[in-house]
Protein backbone atom coordinates (compact mmCIF):
# COMPACT_ATOMS: atom_id res chain seq x y z
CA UNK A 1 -70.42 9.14 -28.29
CA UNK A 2 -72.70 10.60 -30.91
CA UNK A 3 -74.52 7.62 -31.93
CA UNK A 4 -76.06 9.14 -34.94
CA UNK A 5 -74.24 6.81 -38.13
CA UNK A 6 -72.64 4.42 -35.34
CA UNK A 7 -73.13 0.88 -36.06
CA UNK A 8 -74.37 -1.13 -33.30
CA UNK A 9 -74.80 -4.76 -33.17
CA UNK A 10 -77.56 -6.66 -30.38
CA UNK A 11 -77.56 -10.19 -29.93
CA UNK A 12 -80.47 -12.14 -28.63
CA UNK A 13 -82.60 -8.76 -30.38
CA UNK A 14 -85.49 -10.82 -32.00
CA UNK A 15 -87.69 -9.55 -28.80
CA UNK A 16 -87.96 -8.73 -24.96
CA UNK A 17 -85.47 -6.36 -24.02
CA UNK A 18 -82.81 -7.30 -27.21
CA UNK A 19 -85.23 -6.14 -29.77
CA UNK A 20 -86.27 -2.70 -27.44
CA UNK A 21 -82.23 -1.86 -27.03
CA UNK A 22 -81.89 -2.07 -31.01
CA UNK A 23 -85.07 0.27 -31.59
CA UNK A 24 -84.01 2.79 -29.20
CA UNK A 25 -80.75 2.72 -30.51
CA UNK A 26 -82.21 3.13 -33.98
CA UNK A 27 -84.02 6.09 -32.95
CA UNK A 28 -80.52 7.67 -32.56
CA UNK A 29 -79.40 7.42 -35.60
CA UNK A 30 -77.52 4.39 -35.23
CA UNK A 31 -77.38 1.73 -37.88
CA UNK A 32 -78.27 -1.58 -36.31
CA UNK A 33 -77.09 -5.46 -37.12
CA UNK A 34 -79.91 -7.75 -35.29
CA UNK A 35 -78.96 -11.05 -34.35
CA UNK A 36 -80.87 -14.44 -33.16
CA UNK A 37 -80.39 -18.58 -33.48
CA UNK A 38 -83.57 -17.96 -35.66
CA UNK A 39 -84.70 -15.94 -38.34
CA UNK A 40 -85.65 -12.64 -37.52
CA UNK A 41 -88.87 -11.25 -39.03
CA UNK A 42 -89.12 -8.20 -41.70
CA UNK A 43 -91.60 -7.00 -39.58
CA UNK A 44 -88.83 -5.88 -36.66
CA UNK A 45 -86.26 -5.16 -39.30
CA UNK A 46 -88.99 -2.84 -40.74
CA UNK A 47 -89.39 -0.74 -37.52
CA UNK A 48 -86.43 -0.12 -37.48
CA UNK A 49 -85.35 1.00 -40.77
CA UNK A 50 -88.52 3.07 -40.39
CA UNK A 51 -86.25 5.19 -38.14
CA UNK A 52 -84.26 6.62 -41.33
CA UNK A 53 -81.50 4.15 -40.20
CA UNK A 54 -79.92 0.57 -42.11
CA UNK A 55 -80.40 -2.72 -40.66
CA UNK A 56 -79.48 -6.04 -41.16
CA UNK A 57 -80.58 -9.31 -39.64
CA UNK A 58 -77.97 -12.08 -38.86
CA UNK A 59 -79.04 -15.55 -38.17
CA UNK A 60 -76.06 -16.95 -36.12
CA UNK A 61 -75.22 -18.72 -32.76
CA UNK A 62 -72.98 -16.79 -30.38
CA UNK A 63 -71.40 -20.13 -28.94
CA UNK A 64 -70.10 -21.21 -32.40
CA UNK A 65 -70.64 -18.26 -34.98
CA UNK A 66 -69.09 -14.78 -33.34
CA UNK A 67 -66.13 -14.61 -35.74
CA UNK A 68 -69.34 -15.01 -39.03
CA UNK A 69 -71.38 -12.58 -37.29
CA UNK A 70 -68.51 -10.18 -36.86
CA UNK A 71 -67.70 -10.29 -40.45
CA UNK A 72 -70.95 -9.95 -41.38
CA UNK A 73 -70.86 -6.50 -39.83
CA UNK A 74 -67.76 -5.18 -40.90
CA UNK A 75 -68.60 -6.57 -44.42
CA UNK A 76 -71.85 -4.96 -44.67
CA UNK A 77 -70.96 -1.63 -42.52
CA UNK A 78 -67.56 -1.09 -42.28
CA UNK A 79 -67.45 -0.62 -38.66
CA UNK A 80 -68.71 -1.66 -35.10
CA UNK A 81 -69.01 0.61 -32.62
CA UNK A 82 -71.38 -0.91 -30.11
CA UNK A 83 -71.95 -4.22 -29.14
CA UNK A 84 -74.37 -5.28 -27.08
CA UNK A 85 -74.18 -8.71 -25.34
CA UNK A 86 -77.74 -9.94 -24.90
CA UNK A 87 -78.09 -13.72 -26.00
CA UNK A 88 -78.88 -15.59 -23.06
CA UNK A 89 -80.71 -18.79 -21.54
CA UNK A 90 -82.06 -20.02 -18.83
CA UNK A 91 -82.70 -23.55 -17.41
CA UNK A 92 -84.27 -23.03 -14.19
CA UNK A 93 -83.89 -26.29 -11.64
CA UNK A 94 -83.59 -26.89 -8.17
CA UNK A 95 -79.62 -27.72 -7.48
CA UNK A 96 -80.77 -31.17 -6.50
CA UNK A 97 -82.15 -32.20 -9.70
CA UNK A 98 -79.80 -29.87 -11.69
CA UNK A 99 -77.70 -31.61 -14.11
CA UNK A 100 -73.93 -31.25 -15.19
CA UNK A 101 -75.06 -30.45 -18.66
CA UNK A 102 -77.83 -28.00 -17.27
CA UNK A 103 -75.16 -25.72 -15.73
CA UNK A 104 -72.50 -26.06 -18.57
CA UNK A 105 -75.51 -25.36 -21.33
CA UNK A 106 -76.08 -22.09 -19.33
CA UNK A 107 -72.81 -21.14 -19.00
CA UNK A 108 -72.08 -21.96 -22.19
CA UNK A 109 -74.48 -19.45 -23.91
CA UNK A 110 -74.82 -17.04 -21.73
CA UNK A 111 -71.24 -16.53 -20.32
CA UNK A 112 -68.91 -18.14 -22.96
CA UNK A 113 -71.08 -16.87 -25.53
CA UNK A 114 -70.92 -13.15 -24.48
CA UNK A 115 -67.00 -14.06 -24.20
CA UNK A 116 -66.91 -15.00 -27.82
CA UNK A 117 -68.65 -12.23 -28.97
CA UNK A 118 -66.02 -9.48 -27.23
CA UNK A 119 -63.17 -11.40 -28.09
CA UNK A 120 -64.12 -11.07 -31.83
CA UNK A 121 -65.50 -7.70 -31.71
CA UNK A 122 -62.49 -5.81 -29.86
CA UNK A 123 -60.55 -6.48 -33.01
CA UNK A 124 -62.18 -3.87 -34.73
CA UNK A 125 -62.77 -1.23 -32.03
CA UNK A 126 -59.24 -1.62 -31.61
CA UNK A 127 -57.70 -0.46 -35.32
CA UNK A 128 -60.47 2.24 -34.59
CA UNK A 129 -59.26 2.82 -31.06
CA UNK A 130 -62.74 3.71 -29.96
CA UNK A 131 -66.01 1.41 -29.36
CA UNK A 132 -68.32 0.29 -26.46
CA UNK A 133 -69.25 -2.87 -25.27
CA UNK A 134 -72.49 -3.58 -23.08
CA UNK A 135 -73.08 -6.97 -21.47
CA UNK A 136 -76.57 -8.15 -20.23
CA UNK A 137 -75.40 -9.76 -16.54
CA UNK A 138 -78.91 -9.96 -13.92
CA UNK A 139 -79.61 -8.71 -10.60
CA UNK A 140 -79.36 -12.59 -9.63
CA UNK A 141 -75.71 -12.23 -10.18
CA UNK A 142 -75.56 -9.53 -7.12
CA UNK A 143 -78.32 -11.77 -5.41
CA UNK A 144 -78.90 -14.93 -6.14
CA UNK A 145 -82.48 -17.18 -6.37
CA UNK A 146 -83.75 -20.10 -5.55
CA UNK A 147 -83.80 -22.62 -8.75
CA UNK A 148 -81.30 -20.41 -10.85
CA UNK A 149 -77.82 -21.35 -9.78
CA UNK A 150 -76.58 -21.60 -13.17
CA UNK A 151 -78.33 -18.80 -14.43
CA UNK A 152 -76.43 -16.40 -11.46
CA UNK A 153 -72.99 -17.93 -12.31
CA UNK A 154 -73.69 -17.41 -15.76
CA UNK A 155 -73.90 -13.87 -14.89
CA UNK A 156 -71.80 -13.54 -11.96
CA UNK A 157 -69.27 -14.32 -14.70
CA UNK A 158 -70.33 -11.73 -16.93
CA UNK A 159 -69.42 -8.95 -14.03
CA UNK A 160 -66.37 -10.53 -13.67
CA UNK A 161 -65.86 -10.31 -16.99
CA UNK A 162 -67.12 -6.73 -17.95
CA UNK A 163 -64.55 -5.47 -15.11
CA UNK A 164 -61.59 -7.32 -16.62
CA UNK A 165 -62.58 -6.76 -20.48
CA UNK A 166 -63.10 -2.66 -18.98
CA UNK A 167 -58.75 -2.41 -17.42
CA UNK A 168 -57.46 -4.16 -20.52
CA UNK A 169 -59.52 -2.01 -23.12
CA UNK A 170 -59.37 0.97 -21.90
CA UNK A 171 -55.60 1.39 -23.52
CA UNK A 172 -57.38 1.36 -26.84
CA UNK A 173 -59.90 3.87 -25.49
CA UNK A 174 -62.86 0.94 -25.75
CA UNK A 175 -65.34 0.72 -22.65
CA UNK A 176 -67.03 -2.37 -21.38
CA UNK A 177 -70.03 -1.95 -18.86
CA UNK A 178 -73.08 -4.19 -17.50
CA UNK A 179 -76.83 -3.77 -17.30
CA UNK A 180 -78.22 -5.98 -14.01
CA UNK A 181 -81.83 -6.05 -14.76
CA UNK A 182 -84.58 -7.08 -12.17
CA UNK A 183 -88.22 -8.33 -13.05
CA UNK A 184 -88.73 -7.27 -16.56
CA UNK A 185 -92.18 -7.34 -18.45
CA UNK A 186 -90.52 -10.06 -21.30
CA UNK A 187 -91.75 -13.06 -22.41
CA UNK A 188 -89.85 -15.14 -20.02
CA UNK A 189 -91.41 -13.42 -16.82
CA UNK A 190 -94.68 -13.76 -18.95
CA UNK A 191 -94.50 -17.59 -18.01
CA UNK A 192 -94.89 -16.99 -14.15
CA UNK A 193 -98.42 -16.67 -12.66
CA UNK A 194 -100.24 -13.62 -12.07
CA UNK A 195 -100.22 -15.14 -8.29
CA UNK A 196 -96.17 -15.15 -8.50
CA UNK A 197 -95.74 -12.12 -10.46
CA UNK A 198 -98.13 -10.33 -7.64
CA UNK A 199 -96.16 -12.13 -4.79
CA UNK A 200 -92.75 -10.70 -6.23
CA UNK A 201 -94.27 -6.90 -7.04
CA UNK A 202 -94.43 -7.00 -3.45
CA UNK A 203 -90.73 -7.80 -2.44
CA UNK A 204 -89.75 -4.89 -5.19
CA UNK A 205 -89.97 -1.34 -3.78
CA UNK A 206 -91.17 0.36 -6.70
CA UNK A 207 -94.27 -2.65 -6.98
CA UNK A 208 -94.44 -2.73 -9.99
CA UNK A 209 -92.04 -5.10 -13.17
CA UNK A 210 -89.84 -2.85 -15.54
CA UNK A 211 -90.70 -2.26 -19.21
CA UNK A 212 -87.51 -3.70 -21.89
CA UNK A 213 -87.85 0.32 -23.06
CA UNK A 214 -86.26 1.34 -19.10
CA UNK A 215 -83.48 -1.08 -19.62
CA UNK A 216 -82.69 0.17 -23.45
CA UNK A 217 -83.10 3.98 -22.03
CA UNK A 218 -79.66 2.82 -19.77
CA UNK A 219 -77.94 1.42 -22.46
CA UNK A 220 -78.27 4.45 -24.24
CA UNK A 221 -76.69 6.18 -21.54
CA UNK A 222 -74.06 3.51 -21.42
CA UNK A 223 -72.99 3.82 -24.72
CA UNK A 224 -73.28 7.70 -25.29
CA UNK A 225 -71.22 8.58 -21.89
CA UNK A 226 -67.29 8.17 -22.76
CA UNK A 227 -65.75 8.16 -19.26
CA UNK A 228 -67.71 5.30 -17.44
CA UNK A 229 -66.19 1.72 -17.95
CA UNK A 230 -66.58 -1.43 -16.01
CA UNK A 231 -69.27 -0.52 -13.95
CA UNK A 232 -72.52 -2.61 -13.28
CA UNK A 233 -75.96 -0.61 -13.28
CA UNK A 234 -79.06 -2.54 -11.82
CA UNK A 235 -82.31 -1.88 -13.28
CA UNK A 236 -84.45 -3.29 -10.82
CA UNK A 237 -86.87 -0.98 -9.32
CA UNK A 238 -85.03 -1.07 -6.05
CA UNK A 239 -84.51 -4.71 -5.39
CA UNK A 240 -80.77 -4.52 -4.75
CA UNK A 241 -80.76 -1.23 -2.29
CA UNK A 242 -80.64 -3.06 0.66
């Protein structure tokens, strides 16, 4: 896929590794719809359109409002030809002290929400019979952790999903694939200690936390190669090689 002109929509893109995926994108060529549960700042949506590229910034839940945020997009562009599934949550808790409504919260956004969002979208990329779909899952879906059981199902599901989502869609000629990312430098890892961060470095081969720029350099790959589909790349730095 050239992406030069392609539209391509990121949820969850006000920052972290969202809002890098949309500006590499950008620097493609590709038109971009952000999306967040809050308003997103002219500031981002000025980067980007800095690139020579349009943007547009949809306020909108992706548990409740993928079939607005959809026609948003078409409305505005006239197209989608990449979506990519980034919203998420977490609600870390031991399993003892982890509630019913912690679990189905986390499912709810992270795995339902993503479900929303393709279910919605592949109407589109199917009148065009083209289109790519790229769903943030976690290397704690291929792992699991300590404290993040509904977090890993969350994104266990979202493999599961990506596979299934790839055999049905490829009859319309749309692919579906997942990014597994590892420790990345975000705002959420940003909460951990420096003595935590400096105990994990050690467990990862490469020592050191990825950058949101490494992860939005493979979903550029993702999206521009047109014969992979349903596959799950880690971006981890090594954790998952053993």
């Amino acid at each position: 896929m050239d992406l030069k002109g392609k539209t391509v929509l990121v949820t969850g893109s006000s920052r972290g590794i969202g809002a890098a995926i949309a500006l590499a994108f950008a620097q493609k060529g590709a038109n971009i719809a952000l999306n967040s549960r809050h308003e997103l700042t002219t500031e981002q949506m000025s980067v980007i359109k800095a690139c020579g590229v349009d943007c547009i910034g949809i306020v909108g839940d992706v548990t409740q409002d993928a079939a607005a945020i959809i026609t948003t997009v078409m409305t505005h562009f006239g197209q989608l030809d990449v979506l990519i599934n980034n919203a998420g949550v977490t609600a870390d808790k031991l399993l003892v002290r982890m509630s019913s409504t912690d679990f189905e919260q986390t499912l709810q956004t992270n795995l339902v929400g993503t479900f929303n969002m393709i279910t919605q979208s592949l109407k589109p990329m199917f009148k065009q019979r083209a289109g790519c779909i790229i769903n943030l899952a976690s290397v704690v879906a291929l792992t699991g952790n300590i404290g993040q059981a509904n977090y890993a199902a969350s994104k266990a599901g979202i493999i599961g999903l990506t596979k299934s989502v790839a055999r049905e869609a490829a009859l319309r000629q749309v692919r579906c694939n997942a990014l597994a990312p590892g420790m990345i430098d975000t705002a959420m890892t940003m909460k951990l200690s420096d003595k935590v961060k400096a105990q994990i470095e050690t467990e990862i081969p490469l020592k050191r936390f990825g950058q949101p720029q490494e992860v939005a350099q493979t979903a550029i790959f993702l999206a521009e190669n047109d014969y992979m589909t349903g596959q799950t790349i880690a971006i981890d730095g090594g954790m998952t090689m053993y």
